[in-house]
Protein backbone atom coordinates (compact mmCIF):
# COMPACT_ATOMS: atom_id res chain seq x y z
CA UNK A 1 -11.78 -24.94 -9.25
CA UNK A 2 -10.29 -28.21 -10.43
CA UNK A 3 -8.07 -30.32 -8.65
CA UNK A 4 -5.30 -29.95 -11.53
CA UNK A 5 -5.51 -26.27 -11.18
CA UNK A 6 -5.64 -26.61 -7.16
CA UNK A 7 -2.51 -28.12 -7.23
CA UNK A 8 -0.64 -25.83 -9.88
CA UNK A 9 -1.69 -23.19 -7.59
CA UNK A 10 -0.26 -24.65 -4.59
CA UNK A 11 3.28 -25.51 -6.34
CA UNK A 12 2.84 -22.00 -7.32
CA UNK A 13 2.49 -20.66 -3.93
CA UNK A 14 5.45 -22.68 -2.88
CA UNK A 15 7.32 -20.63 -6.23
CA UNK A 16 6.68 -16.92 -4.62
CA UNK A 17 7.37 -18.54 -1.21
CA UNK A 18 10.96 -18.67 -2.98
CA UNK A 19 10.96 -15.32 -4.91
CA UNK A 20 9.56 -13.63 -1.45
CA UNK A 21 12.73 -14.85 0.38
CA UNK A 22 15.05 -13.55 -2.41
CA UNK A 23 13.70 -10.21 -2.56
CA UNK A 24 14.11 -9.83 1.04
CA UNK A 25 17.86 -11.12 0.61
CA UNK A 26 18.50 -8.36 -2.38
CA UNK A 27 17.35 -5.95 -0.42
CA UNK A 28 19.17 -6.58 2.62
CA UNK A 29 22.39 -5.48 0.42
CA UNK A 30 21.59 -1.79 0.66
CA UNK A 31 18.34 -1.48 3.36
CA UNK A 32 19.52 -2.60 7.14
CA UNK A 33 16.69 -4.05 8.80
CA UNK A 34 12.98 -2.93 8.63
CA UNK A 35 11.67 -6.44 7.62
CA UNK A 36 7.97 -5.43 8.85
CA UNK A 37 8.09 -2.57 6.10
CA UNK A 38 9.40 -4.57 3.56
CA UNK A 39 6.87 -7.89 4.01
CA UNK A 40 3.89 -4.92 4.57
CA UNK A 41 5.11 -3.07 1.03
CA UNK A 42 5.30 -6.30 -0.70
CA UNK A 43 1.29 -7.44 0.53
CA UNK A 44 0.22 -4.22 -0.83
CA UNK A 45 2.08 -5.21 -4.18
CA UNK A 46 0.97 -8.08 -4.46
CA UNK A 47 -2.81 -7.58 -3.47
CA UNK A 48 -2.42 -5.30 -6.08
CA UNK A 49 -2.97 -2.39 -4.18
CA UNK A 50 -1.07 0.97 -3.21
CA UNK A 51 0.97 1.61 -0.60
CA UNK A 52 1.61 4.93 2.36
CA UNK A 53 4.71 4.61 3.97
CA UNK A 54 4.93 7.83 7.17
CA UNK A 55 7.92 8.65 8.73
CA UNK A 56 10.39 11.28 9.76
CA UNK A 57 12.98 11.96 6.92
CA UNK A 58 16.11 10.03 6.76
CA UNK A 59 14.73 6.40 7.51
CA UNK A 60 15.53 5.23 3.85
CA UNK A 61 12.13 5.30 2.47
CA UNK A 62 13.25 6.37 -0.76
CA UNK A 63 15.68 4.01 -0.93
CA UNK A 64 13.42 1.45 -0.20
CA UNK A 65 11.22 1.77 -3.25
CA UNK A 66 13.59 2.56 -5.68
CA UNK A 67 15.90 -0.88 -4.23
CA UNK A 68 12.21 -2.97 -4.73
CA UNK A 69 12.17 -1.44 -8.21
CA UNK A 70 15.20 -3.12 -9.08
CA UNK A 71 14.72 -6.08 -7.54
CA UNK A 72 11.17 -6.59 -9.65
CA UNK A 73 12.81 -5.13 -12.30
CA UNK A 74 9.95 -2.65 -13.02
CA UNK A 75 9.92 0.49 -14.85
CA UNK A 76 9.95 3.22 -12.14
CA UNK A 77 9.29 6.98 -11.87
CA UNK A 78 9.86 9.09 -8.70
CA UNK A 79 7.51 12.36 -8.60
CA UNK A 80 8.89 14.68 -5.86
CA UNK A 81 5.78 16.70 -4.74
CA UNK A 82 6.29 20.46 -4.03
CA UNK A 83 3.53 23.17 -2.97
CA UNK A 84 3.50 24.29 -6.25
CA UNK A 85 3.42 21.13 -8.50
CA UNK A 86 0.71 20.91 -11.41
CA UNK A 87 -1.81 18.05 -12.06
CA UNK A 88 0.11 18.50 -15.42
CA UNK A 89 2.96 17.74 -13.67
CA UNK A 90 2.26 14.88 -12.69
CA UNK A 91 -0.51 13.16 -14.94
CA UNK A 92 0.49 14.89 -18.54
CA UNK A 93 -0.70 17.42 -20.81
CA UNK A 94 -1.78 17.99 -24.63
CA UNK A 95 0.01 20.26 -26.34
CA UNK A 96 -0.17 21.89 -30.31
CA UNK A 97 2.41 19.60 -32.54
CA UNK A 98 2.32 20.87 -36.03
CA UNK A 99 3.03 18.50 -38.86
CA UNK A 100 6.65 20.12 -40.98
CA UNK A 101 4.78 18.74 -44.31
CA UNK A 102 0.97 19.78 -44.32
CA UNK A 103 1.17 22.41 -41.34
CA UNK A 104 -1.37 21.13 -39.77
CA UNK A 105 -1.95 20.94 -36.33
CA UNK A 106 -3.14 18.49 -33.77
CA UNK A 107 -3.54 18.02 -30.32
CA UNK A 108 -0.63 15.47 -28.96
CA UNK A 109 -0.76 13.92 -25.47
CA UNK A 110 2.62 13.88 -23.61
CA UNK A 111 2.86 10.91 -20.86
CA UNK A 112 3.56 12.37 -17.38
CA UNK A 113 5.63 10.63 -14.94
CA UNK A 114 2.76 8.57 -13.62
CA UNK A 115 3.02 6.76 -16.82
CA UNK A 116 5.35 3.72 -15.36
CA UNK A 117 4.78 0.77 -13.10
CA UNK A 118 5.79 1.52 -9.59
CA UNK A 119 5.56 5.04 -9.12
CA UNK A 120 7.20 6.87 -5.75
CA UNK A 121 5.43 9.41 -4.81
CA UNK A 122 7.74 11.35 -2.44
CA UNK A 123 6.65 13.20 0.49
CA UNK A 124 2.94 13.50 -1.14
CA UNK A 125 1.85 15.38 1.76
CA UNK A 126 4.02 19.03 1.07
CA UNK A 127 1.55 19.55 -2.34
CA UNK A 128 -1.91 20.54 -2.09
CA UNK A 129 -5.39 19.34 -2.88
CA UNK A 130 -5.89 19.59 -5.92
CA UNK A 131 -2.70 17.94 -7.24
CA UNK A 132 -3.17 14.88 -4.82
CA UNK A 133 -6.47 14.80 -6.44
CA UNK A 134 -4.60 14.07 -9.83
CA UNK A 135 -3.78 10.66 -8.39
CA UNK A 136 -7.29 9.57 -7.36
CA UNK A 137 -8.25 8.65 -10.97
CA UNK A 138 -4.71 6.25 -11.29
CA UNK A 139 -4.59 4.86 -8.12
CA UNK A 140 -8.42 3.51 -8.46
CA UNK A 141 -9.39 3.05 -12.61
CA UNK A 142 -5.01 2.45 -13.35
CA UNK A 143 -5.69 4.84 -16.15
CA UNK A 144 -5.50 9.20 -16.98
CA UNK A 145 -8.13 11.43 -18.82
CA UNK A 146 -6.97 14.00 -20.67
CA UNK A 147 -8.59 16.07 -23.23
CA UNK A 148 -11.70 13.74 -23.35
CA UNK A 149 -9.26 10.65 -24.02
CA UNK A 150 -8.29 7.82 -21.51
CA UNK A 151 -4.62 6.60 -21.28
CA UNK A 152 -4.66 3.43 -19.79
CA UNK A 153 -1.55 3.13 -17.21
CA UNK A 154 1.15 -0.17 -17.53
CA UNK A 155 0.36 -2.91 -15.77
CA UNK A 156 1.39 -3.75 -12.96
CA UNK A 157 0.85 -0.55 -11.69
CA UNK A 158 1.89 0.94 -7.72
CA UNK A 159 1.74 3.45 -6.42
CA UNK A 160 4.39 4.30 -3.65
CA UNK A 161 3.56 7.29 -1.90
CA UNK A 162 5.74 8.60 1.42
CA UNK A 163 4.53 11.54 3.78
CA UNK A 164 6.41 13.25 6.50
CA UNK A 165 3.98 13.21 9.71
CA UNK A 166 1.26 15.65 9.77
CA UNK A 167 2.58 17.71 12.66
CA UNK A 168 5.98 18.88 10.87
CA UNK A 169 5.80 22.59 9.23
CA UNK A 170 4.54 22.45 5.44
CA UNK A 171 2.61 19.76 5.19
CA UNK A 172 -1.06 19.18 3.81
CA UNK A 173 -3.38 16.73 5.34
CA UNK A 174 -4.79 14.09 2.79
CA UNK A 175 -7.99 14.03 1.27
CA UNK A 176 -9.81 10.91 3.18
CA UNK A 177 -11.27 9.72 -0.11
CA UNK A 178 -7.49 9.33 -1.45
CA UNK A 179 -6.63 7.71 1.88
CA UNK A 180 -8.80 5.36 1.54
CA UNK A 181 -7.09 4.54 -2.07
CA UNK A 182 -3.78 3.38 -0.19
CA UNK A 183 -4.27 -0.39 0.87
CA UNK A 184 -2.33 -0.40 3.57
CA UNK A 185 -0.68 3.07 5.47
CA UNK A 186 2.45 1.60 6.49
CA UNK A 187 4.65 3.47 9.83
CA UNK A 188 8.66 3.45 9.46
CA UNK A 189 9.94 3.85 12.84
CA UNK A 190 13.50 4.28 14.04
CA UNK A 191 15.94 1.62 13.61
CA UNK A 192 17.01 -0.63 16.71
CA UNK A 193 20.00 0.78 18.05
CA UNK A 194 22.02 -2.70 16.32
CA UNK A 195 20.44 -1.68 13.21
CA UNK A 196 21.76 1.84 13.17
CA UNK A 197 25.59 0.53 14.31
CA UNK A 198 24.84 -1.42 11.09
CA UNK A 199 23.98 1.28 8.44
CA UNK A 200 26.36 3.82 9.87
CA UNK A 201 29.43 0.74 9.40
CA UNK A 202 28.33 0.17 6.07
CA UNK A 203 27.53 3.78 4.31
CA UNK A 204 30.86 5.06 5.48
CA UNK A 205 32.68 1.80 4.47
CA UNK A 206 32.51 1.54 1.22
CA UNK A 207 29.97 1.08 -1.21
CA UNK A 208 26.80 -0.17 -1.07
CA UNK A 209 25.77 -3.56 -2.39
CA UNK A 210 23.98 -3.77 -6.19
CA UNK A 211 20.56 -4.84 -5.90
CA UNK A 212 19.75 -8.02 -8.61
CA UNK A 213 16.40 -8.29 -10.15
CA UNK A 214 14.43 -11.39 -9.14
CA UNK A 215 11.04 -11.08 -10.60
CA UNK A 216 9.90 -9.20 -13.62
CA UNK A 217 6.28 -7.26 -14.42
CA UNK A 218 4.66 -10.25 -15.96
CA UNK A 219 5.71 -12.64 -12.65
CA UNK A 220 3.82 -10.09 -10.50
CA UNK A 221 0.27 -10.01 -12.28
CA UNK A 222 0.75 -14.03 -12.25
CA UNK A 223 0.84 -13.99 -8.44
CA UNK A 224 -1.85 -11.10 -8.18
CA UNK A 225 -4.10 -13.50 -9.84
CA UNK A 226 -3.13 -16.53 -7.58
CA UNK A 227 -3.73 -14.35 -4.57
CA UNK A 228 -7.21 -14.06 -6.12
CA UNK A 229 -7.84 -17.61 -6.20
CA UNK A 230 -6.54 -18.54 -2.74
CA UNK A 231 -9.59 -19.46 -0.58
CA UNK A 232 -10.48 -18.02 2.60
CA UNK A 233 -12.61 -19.87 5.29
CA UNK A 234 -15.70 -18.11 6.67
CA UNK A 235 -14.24 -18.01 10.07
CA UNK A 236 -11.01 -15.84 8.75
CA UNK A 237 -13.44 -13.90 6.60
CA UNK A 238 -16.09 -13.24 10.09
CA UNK A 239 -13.29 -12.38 11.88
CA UNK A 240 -12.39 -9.51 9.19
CA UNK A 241 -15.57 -8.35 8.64
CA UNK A 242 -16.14 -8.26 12.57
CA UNK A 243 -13.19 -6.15 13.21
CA UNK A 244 -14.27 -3.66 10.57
CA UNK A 245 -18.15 -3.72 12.04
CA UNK A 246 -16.59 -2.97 15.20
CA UNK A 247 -14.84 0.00 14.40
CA UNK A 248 -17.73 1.74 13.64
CA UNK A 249 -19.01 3.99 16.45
CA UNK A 250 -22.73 4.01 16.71
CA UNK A 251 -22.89 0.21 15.40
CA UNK A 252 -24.40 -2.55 17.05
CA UNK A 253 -21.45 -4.32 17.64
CA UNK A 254 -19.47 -1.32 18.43
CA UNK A 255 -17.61 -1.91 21.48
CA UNK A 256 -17.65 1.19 24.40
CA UNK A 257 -14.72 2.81 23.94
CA UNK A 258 -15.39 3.15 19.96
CA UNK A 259 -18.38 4.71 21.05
CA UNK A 260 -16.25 7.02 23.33
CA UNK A 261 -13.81 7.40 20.97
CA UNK A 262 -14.25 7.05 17.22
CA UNK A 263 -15.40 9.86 14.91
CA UNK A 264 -15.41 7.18 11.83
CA UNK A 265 -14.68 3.73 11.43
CA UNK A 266 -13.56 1.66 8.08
CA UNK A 267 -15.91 1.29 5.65
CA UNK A 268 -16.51 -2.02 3.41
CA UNK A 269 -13.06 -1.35 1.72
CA UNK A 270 -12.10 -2.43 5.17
CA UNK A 271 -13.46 -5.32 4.85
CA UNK A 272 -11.97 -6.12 1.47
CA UNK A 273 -8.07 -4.88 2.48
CA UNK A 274 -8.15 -6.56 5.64
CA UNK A 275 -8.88 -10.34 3.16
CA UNK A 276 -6.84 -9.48 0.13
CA UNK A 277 -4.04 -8.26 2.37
CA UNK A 278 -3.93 -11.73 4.60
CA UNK A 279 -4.71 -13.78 1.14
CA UNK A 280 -0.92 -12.24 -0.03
CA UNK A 281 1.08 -12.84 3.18
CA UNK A 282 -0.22 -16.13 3.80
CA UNK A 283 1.23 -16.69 0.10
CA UNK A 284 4.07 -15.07 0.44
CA UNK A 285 5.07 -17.06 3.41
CA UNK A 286 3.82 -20.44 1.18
CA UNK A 287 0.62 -21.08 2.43
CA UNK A 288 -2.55 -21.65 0.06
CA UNK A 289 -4.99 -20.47 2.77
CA UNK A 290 -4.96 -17.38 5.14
CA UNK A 291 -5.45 -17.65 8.71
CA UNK A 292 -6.88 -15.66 11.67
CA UNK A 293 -2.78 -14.57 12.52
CA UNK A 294 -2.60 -13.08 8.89
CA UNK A 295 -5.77 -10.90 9.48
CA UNK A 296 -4.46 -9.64 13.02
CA UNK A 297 -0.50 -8.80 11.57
CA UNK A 298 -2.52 -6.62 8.88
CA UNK A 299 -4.87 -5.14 11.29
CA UNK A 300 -2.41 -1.90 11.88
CA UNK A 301 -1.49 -1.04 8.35
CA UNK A 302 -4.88 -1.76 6.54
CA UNK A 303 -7.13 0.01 9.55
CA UNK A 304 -4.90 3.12 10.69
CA UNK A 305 -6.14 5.30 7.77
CA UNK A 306 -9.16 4.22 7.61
CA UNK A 307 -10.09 5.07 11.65
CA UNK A 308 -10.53 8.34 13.01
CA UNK A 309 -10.37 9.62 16.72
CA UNK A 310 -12.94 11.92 18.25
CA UNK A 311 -12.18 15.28 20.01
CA UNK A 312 -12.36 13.35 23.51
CA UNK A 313 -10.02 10.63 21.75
CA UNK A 314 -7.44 13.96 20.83
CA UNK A 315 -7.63 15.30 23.85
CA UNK A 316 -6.51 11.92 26.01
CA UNK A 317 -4.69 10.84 23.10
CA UNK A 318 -5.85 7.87 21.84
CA UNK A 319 -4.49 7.49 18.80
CA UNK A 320 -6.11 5.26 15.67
CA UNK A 321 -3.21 2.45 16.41
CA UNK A 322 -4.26 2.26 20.26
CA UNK A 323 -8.46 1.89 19.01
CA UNK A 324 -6.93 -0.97 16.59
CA UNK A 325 -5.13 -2.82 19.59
CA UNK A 326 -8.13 -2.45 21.87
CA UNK A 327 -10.49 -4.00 18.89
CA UNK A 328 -7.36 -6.78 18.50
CA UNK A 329 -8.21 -7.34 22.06
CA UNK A 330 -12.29 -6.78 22.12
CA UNK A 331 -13.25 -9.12 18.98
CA UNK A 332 -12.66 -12.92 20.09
CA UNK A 333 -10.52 -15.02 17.08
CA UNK A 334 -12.04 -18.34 18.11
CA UNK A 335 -15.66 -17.27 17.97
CA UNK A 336 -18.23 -18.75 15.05
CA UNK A 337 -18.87 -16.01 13.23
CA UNK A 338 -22.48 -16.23 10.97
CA UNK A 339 -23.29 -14.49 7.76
CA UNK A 340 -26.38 -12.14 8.95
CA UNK A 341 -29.43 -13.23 7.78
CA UNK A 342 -30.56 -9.30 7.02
């Protein structure tokens, strides 16, 4: 890279610094706290990845998305999953047009409601299989067959999706291979008990603030290719890639308790979230290089999903989040970390 374009990169990174801060402040006007969520959602954006936000109903998920849609001023779709929604449904369909002059007909391909750049996927979790499966192809290639013809999707292109937690009546588990499409599995806890005094005071007293757009489609895919260019040092990137080894029960650097504990770990996509994730925040808070703190605040939200818990682990229950804190503990930030020679 050249020193010219070093430096437009840098006054660039100082630029989404800026927009970063704004978004936040639009969507403070109609969503009351949850600033982990929001930064989290954002990474995933702009790593140009998908995000899966869990939580009970009622913590203003929905809202959430559809507020960041306005304030990126994106073309958005919400798709409410049901347990009996089509891959039709959801992707699009040809159907038989027939031309009022010749009478001929012709197959015609109708756009779903994928076809739009941030997408919510709401409570993705109540439909089954097979029409989850419909977003595998989107979510990875950012394009839909149909009818032995591709349809490439807009760009930028999210995906959104929110799930009620697994243990709640109606609910279907998801596929691990279109887990493992969701950069980072983001939780939405309760609000503090300030927060909630805050959103009850403000839905019943009056109405809600109007969310401004700060950024538009073309912005995004500029800062999704400066996130590519920032540079990370081998010791962030060893530190990643250790954590992800580490996870991995059988392993050689597998610590005890993963051994004890872990049914899977992440796999190389891991690896790869775990960077592109800490490239964007470091960005977004207007730095030009990630550090080891970047790669630990992402730990939770790109690793949850992507590490399973034995029987033994169910039984005591050790949860995926605990295994990630114990790793956060095990693997040492300061230590030299080598490429392997084999």
């Amino acid at each position: 890279m050249s020193e010219s374009q070093k430096g437009d990169d840098v006054a660039a990174v100082q630029k989404c610094e800026q927009a970063y801060n704004r978004i936040r402040d639009e969507l403070s006007k109609v969503i009351v706290g949850q600033e982990e969520v929001v930064e989290q959602v954002l990474v995933a954006m702009f790593a140009r990845g998908h995000a899966l936000l869990e939580g009970v109903p009622g913590l203003a998920k929905t809202l959430l998305v559809s507020s960041l849609a306005q304030a990126l001023h994106l073309s958005f779709k919400r798709i409410q999953f049901t347990p009996d929604l089509m891959p039709s449904d959801v992707t699009g369909t040809d159907v038989i047009q027939e031309d009022p002059e010749s009478g001929a007909r012709r197959y015609k391909f109708l756009q779903g409601p994928l076809f739009a750049n941030m997408i919510l996927a709401d409570e993705i979790n109540r439909t089954p299989p097979k029409t989850q499966a419909a977003m595998l192809e989107a979510m990875q290639e950012r394009q839909v067959s149909a009818g032995g013809t591709t349809h490439r999707l807009p760009a930028p292109f999210f995906v959104l999706a929110t799930q009620n937690p697994l243990e709640q009546e109606g609910t279907y588990p998801l596929p691990e291979a279109q887990l493992d499409r969701f950069l980072l599995h983001i939780q939405v806890d309760y609000p503090t008990g300030r927060d909630e005094w805050e959103i009850a005071r403000r839905v019943t007293g009056g109405a809600p603030g109007k969310v401004e757009a700060v950024m538009t489609g073309d912005e995004i895919i500029h800062v999704q290719d400066l996130i590519t260019r920032v540079p990370v040092s081998d010791q962030v990137l060893g530190y990643a890639w250790a954590l992800v080894r580490a996870s991995r029960p059988k392993a050689q650097e597998a610590p005890e308790f993963v051994n004890r504990w872990v049914a899977w770990g992440a796999g190389p996509r891991g690896v790869l979230t775990l960077v592109n994730a800490a490239k964007a925040r470091a960005v977004m808070y207007g730095r030009y290089h990630a550090t080891i703190g970047d790669v630990q605040a992402m730990a939770r939200p790109a690793l949850r999903h992507r590490i399973a818990g034995n029987y033994a682990a169910q039984s005591q229950n050790i949860t995926s989040e605990r295994i990630i804190e114990m790793l956060l503990e095990a693997i040492p930030a300061d230590k030299v970390y080598e490429r392997p020679a084999a």
